[in-house]
C-alpha atoms as a PDB file:
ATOM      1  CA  UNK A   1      82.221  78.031 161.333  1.00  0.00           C
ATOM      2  CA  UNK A   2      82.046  81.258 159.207  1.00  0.00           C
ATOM      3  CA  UNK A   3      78.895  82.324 157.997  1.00  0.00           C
ATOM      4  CA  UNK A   4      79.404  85.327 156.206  1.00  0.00           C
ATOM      5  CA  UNK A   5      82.233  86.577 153.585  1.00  0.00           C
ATOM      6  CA  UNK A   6      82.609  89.948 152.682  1.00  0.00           C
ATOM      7  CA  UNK A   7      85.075  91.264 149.785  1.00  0.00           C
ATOM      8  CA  UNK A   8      86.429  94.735 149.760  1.00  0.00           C
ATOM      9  CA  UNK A   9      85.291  94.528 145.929  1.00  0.00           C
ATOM     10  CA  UNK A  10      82.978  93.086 143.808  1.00  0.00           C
ATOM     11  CA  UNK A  11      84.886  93.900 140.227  1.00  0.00           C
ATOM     12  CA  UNK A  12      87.963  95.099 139.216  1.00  0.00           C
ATOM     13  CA  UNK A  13      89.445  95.960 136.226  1.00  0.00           C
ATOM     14  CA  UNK A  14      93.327  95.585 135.368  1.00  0.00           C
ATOM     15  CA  UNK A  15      95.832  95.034 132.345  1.00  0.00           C
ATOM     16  CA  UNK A  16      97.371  91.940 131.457  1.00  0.00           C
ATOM     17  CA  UNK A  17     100.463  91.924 133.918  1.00  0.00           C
ATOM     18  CA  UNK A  18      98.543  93.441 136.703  1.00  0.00           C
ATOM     19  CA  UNK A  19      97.883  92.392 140.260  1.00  0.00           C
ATOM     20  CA  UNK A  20      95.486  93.711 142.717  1.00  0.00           C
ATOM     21  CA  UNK A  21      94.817  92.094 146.627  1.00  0.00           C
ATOM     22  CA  UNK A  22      91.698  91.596 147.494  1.00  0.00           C
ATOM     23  CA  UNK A  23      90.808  91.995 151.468  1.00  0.00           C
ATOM     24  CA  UNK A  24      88.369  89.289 153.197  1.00  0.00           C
ATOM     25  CA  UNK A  25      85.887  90.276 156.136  1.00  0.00           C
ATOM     26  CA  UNK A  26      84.425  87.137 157.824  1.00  0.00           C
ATOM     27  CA  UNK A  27      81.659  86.675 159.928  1.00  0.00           C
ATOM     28  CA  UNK A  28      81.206  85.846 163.049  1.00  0.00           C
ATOM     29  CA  UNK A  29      84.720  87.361 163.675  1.00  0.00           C
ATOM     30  CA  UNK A  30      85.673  85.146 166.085  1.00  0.00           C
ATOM     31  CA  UNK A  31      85.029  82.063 164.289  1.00  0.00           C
ATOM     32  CA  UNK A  32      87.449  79.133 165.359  1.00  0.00           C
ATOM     33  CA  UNK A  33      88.211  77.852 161.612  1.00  0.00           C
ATOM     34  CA  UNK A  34      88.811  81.416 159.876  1.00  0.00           C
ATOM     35  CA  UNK A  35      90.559  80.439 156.686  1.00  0.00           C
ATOM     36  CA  UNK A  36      89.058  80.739 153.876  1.00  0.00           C
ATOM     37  CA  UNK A  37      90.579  79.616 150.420  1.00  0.00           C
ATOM     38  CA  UNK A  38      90.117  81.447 146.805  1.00  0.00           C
ATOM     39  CA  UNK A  39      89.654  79.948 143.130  1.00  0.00           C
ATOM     40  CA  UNK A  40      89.400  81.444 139.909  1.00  0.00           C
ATOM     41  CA  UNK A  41      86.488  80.340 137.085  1.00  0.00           C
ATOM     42  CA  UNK A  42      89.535  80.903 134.688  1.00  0.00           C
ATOM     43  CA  UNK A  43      92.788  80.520 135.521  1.00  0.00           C
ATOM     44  CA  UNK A  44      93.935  81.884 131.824  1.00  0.00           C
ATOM     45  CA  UNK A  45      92.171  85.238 132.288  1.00  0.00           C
ATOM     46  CA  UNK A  46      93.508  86.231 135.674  1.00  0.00           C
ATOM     47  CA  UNK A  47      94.601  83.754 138.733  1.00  0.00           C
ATOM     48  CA  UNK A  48      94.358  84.271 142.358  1.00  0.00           C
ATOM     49  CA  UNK A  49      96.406  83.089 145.349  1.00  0.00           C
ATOM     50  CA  UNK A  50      95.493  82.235 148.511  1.00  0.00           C
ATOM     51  CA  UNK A  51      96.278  85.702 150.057  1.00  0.00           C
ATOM     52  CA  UNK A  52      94.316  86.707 147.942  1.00  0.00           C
ATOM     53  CA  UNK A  53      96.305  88.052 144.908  1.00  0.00           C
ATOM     54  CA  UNK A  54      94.727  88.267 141.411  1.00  0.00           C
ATOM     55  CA  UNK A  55      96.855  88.838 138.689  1.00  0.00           C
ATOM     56  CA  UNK A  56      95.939  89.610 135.228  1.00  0.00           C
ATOM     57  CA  UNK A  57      97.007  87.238 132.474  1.00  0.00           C
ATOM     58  CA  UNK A  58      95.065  88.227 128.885  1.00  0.00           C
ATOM     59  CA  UNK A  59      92.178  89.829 127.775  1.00  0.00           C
ATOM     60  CA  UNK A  60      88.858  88.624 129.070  1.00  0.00           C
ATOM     61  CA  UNK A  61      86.530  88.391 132.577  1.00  0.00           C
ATOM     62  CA  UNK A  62      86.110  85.390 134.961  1.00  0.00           C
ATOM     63  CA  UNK A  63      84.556  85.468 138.603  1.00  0.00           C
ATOM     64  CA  UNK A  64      87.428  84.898 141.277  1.00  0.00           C
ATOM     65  CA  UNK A  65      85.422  83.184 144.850  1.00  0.00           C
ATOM     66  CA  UNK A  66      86.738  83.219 148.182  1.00  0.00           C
ATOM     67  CA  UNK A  67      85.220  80.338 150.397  1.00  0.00           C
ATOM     68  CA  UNK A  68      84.528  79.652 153.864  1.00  0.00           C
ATOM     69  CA  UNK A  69      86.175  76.341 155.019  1.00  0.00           C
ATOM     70  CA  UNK A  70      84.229  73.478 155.916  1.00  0.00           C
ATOM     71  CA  UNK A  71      81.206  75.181 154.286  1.00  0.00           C
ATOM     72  CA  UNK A  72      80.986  75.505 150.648  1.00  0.00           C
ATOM     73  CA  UNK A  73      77.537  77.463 151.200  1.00  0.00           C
ATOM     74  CA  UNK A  74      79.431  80.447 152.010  1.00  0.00           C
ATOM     75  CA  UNK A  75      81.150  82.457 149.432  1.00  0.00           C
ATOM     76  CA  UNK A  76      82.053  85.331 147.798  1.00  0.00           C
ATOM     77  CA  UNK A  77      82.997  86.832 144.203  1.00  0.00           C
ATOM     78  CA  UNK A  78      84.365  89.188 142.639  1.00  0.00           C
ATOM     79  CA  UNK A  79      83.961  89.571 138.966  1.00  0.00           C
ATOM     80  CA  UNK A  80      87.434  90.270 136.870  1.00  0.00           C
ATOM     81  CA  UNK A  81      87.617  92.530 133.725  1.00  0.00           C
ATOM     82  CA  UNK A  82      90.966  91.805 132.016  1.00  0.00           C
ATOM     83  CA  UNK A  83      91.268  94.688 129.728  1.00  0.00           C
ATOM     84  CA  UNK A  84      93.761  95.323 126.675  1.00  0.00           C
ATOM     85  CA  UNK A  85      95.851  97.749 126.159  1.00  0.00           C
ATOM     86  CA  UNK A  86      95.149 100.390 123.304  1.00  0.00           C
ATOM     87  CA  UNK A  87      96.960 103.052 121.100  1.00  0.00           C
ATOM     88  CA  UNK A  88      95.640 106.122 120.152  1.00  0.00           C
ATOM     89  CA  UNK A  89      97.348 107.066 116.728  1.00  0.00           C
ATOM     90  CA  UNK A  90      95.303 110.153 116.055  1.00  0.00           C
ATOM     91  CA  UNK A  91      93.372 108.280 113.673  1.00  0.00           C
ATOM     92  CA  UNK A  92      89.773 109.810 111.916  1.00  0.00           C
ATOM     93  CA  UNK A  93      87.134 109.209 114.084  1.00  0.00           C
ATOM     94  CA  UNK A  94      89.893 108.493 116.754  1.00  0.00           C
ATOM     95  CA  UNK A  95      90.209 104.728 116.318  1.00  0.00           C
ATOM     96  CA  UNK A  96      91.563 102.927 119.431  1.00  0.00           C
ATOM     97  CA  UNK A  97      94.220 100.624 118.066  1.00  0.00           C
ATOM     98  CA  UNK A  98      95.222  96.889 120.721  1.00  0.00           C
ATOM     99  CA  UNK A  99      98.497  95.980 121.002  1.00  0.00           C
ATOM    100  CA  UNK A 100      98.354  92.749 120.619  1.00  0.00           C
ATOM    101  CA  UNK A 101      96.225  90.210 118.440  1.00  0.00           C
ATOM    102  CA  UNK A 102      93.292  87.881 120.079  1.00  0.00           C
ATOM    103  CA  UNK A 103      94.977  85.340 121.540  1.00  0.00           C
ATOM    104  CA  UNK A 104      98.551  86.801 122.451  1.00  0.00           C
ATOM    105  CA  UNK A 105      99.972  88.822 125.140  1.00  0.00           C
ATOM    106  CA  UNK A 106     102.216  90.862 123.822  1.00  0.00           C
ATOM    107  CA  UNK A 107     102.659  92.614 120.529  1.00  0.00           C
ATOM    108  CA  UNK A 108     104.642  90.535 118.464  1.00  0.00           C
ATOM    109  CA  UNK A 109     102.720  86.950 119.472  1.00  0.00           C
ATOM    110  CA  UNK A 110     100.692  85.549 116.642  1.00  0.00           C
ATOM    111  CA  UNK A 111      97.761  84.427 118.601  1.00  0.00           C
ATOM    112  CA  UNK A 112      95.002  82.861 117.405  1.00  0.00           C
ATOM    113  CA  UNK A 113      93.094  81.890 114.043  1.00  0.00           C
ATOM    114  CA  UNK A 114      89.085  82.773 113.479  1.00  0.00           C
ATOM    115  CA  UNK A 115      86.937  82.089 110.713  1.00  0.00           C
ATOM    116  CA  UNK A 116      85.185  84.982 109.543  1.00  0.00           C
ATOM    117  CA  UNK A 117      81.773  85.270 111.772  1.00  0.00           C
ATOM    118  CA  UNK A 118      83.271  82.475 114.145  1.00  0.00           C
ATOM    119  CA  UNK A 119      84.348  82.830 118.010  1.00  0.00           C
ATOM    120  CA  UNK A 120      86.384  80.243 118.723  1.00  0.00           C
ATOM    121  CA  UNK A 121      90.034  78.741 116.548  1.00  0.00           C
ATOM    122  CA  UNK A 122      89.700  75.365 115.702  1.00  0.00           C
ATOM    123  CA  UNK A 123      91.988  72.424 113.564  1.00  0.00           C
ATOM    124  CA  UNK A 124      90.590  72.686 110.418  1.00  0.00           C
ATOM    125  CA  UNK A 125      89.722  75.772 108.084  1.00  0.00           C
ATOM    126  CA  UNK A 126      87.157  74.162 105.647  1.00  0.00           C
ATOM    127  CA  UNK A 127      83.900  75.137 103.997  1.00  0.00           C
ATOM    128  CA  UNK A 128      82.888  71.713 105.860  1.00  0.00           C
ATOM    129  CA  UNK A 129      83.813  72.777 109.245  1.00  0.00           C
ATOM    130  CA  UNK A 130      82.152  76.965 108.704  1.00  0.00           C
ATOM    131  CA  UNK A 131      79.900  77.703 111.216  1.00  0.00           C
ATOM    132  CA  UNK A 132      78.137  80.003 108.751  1.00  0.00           C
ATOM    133  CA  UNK A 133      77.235  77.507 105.721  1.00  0.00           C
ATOM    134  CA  UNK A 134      75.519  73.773 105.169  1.00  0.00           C
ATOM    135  CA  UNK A 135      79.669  72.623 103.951  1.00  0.00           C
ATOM    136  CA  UNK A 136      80.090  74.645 100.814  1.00  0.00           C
ATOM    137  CA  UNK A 137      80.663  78.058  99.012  1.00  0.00           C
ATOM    138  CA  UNK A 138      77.008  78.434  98.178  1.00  0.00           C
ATOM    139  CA  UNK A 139      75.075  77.107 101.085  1.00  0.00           C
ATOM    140  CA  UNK A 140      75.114  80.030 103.385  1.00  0.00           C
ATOM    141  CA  UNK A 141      72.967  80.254 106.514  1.00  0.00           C
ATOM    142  CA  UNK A 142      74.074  83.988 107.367  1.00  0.00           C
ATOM    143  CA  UNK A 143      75.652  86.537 105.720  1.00  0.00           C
ATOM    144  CA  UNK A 144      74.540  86.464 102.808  1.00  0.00           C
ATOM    145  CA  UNK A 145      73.324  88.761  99.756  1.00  0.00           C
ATOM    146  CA  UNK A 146      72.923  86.685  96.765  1.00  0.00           C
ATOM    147  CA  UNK A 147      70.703  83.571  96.662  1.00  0.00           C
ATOM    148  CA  UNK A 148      72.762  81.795  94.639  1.00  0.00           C
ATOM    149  CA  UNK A 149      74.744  81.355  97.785  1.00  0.00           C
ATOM    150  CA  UNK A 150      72.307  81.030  99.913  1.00  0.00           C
ATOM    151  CA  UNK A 151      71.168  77.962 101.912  1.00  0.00           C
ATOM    152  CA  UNK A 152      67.576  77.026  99.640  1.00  0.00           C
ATOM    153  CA  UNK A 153      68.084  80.622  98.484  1.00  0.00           C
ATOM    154  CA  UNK A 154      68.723  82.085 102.114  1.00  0.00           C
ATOM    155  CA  UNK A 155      69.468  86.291 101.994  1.00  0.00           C
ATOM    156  CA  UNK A 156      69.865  88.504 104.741  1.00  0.00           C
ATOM    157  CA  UNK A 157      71.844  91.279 103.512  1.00  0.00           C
ATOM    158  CA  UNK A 158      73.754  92.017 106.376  1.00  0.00           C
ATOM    159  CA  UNK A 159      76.904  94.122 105.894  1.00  0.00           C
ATOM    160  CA  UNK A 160      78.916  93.658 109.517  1.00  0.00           C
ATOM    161  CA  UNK A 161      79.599  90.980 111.472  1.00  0.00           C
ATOM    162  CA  UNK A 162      76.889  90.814 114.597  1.00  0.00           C
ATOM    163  CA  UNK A 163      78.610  91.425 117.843  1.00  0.00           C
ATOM    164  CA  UNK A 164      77.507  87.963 118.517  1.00  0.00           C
ATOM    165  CA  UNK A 165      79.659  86.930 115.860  1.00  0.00           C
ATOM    166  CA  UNK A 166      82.480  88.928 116.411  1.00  0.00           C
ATOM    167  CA  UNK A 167      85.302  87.386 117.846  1.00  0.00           C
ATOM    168  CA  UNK A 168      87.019  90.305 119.449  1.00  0.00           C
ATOM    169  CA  UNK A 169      83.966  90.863 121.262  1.00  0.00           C
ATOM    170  CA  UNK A 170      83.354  87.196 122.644  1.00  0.00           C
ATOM    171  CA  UNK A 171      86.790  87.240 123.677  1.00  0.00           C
ATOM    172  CA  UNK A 172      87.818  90.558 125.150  1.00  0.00           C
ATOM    173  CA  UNK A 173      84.697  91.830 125.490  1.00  0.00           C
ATOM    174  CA  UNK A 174      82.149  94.481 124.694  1.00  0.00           C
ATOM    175  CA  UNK A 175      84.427  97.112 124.567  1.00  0.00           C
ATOM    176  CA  UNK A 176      85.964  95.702 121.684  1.00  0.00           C
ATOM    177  CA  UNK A 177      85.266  94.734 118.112  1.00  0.00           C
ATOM    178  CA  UNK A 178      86.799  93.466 114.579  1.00  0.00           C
ATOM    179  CA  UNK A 179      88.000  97.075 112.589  1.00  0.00           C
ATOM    180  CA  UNK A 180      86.083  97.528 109.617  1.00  0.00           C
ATOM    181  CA  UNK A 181      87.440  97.909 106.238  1.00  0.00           C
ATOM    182  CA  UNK A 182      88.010 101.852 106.388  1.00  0.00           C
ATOM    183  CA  UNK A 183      89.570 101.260 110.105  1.00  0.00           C
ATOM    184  CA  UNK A 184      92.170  99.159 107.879  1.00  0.00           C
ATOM    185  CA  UNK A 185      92.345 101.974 105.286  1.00  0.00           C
ATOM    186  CA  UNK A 186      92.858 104.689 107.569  1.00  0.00           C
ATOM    187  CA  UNK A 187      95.873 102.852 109.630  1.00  0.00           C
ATOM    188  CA  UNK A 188      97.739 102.258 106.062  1.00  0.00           C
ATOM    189  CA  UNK A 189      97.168 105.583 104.860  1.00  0.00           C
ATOM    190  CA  UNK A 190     100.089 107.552 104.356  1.00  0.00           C
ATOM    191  CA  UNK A 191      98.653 110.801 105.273  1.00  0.00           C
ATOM    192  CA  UNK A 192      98.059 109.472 108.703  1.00  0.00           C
ATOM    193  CA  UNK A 193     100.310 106.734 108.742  1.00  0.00           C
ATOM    194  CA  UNK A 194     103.809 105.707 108.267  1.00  0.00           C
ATOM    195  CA  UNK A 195     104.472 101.659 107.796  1.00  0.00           C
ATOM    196  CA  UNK A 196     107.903  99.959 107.724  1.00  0.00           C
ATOM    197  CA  UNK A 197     108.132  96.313 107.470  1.00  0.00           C
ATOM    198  CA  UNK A 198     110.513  95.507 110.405  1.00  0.00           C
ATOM    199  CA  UNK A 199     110.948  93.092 113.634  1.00  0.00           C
ATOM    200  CA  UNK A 200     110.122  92.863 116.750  1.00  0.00           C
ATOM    201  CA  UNK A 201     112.144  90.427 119.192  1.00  0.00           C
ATOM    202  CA  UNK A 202     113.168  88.500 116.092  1.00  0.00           C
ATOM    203  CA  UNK A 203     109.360  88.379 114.412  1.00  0.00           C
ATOM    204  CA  UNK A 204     108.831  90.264 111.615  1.00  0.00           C
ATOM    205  CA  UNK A 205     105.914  92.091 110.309  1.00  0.00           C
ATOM    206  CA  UNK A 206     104.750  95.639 110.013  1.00  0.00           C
ATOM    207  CA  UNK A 207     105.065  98.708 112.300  1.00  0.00           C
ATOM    208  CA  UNK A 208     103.045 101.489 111.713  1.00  0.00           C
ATOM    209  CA  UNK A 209     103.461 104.892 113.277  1.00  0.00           C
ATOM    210  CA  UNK A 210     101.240 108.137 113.831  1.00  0.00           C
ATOM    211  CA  UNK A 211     102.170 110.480 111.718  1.00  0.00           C
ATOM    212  CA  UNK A 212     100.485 113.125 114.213  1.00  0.00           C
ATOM    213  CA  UNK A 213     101.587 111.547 117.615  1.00  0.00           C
ATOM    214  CA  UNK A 214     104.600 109.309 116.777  1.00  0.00           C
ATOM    215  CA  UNK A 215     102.665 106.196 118.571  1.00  0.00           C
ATOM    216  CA  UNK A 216     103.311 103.235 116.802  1.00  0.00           C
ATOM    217  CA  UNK A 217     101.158  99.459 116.947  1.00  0.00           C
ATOM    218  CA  UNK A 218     103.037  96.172 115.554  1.00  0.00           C
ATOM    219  CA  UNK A 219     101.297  93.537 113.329  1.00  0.00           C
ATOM    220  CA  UNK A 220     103.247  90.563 113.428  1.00  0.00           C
ATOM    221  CA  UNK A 221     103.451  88.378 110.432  1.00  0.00           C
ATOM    222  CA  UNK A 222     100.978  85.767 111.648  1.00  0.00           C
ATOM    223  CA  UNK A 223     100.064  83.809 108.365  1.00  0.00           C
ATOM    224  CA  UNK A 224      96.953  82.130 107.948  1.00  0.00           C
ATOM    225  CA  UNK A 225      95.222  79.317 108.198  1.00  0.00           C
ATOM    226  CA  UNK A 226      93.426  77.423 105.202  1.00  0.00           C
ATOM    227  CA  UNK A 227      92.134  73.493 106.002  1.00  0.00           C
ATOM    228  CA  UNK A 228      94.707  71.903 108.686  1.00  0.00           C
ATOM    229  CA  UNK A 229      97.725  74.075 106.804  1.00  0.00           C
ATOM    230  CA  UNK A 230      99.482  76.926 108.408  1.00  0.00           C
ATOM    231  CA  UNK A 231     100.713  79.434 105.866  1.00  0.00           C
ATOM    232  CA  UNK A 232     103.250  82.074 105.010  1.00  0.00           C
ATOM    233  CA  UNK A 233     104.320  82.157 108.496  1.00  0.00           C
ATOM    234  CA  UNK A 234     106.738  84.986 109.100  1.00  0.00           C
ATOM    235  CA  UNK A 235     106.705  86.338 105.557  1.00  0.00           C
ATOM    236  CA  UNK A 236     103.087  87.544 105.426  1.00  0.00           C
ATOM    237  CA  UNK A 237      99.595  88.130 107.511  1.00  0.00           C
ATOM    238  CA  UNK A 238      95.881  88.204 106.958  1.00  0.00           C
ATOM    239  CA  UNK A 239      93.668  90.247 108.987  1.00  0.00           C
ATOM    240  CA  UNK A 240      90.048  90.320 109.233  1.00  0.00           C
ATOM    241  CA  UNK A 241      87.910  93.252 109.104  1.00  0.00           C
ATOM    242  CA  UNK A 242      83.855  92.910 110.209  1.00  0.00           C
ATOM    243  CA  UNK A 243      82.701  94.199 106.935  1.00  0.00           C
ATOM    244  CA  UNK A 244      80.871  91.838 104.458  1.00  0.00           C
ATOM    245  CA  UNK A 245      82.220  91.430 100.544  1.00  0.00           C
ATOM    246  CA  UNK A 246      78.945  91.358  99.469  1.00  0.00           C
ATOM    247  CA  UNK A 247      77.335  90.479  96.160  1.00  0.00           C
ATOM    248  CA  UNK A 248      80.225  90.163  93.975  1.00  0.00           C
ATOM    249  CA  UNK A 249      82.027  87.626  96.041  1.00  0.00           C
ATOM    250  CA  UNK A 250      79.461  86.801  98.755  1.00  0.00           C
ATOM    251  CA  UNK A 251      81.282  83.464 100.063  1.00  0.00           C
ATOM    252  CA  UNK A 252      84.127  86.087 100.679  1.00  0.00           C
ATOM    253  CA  UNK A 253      84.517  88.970 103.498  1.00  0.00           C
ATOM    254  CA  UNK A 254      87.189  92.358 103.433  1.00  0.00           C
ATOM    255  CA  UNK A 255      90.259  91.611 104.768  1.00  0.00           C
ATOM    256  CA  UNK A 256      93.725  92.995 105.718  1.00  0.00           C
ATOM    257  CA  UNK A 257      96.825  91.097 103.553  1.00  0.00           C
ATOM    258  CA  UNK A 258     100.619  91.963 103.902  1.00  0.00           C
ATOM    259  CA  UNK A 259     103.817  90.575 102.900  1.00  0.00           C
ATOM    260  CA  UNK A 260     107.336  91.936 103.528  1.00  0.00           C
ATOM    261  CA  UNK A 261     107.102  94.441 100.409  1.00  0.00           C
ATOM    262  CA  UNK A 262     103.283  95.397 100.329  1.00  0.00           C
ATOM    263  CA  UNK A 263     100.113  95.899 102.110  1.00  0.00           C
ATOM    264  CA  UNK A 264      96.468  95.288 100.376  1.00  0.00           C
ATOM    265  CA  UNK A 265      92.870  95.553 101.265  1.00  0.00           C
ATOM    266  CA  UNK A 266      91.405  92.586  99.837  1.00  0.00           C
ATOM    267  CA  UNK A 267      88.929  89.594 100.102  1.00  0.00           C
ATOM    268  CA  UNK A 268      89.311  85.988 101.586  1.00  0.00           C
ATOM    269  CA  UNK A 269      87.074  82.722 101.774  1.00  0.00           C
ATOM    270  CA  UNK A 270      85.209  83.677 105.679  1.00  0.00           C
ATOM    271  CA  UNK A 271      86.624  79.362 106.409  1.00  0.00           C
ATOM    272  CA  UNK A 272      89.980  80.610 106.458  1.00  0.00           C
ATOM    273  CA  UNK A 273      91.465  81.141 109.620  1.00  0.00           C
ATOM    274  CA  UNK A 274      92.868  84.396 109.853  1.00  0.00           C
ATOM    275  CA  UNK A 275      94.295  86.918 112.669  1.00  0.00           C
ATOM    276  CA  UNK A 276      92.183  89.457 114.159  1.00  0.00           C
ATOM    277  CA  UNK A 277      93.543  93.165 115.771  1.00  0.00           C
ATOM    278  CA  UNK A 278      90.834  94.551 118.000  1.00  0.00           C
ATOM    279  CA  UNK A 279      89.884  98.216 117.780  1.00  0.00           C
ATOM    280  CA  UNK A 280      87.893  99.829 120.724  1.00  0.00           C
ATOM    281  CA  UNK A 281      84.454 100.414 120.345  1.00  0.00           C
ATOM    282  CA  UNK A 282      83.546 104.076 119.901  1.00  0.00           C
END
């Protein structure tokens, strides 16, 4: 039987599309049952075959394990660092721009729907179901700087979106985040930016372009999500940035909203469900 596994590498990191072979050293080497078989811990961040070959399918890590057979004792991993790929659109403070939204693999793909301060999508987009209040507008648990919104008065004051909270983060990684409202400013800003409300592969929604580089990123015209209802699909998109409303509208957090004739910076209810563009941590 085998009693020892060696990998040529312990982590890798690739893109979405990528494949990289990972090379097996057994021990003893003349064992009489040498195969060994692989698994993955998630098969929808990258998959591995049984020569061996992981390919990268979105955004993420998992742990891929070769095995000894005939004893499940002996192992080894290799950790897996699906990474996204970014644009660089000469941005202030040079912003790092994904292609693609949480959820999808490619640029024009809608992806998923988060809460503001939430992780995961879900069915329903209701003050009920919000991780982040006791089922109403003004029973907040977090996030919060006016009492009369608070849970039994609850304030914290707290401006961004923890990294626990963030949902690029949980999902991509710690090498990503939510942009914050001036990230959003900056990449509609005509001095920097140039924004044409176009298609991609028959989906519509905005492309903007460097004005300094002539790099370009796509935001697809995901629509939202508000209760169990899908909205404006195809004909507008909300994005969420990390930054807090704040006082004035504390059940609400800064958003990006488009339709096919205008952009705005504005606010939303944090239940709704809305699409989220990573930006690369500086």
């Amino acid at each position: 039987m085998v009693t020892g596994i060696t990998l040529n590498e312990t982590s890798i990191t690739l893109l979405p599309g990528e494949t990289s072979t990972l090379t097996v050293t057994i021990e003893p080497s003349n064992a009489s049952n040498p195969v060994v078989y692989w698994s993955s811990s998630n098969g929808a961040i990258a998959t591995i075959d049984q020569a061996g070959k992981v390919t990268a399918v979105s955004p993420g890590s998992c742990t891929v394990t070769c095995h000894a057979t005939g004893n499940s004792e002996v192992y080894a991993e290799c950790q897996v660092t699906v990474e996204m790929e970014w644009v660089d659109l000469g941005l202030p403070g040079g912003t790092l721009w994904a292609t693609c939204n949480v959820g999808a693999s490619s640029p024009e793909e809608y992806g998923d729907y988060f809460a503001w301060g939430e992780t995961e999508s879900k069915d329903n987009y209701s003050p009920e179901t919000y991780k982040w209040s006791e089922g109403s507008y003004n029973t907040m648990t977090k996030y919060c700087s006016d009492s009369n919104y608070g849970y039994n008065g609850f304030t914290d004051n707290l401006t961004e979106l923890e990294s626990i909270d963030d949902a690029a983060t949980a999902n991509w990684g710690n090498n990503w985040q939510i942009p914050s409202k001036v990230q959003f400013q900056q990449l509609f800003n005509a001095f920097f930016t140039t924004s044409k409300w176009t298609s991609m592969n028959g989906v519509y929604g905005w492309k903007i372009t460097s004005n300094s580089n002539g790099k370009s990123i796509f935001l697809p015209a995901a629509g939202y999500r508000s209760f169990t209802n899908l909205k404006d699909v195809g004909s507008g998109g909300s994005y969420w940035s990390r930054t807090y409303f704040g006082s004035t509208y504390p059940e609400k957090s800064w958003n990006l909203i488009f339709v096919s004739g205008n952009t705005n910076i504005y606010n939303e209810y944090r239940h709704c469900g809305l699409s989220i563009r990573p930006v690369r941590k500086n």
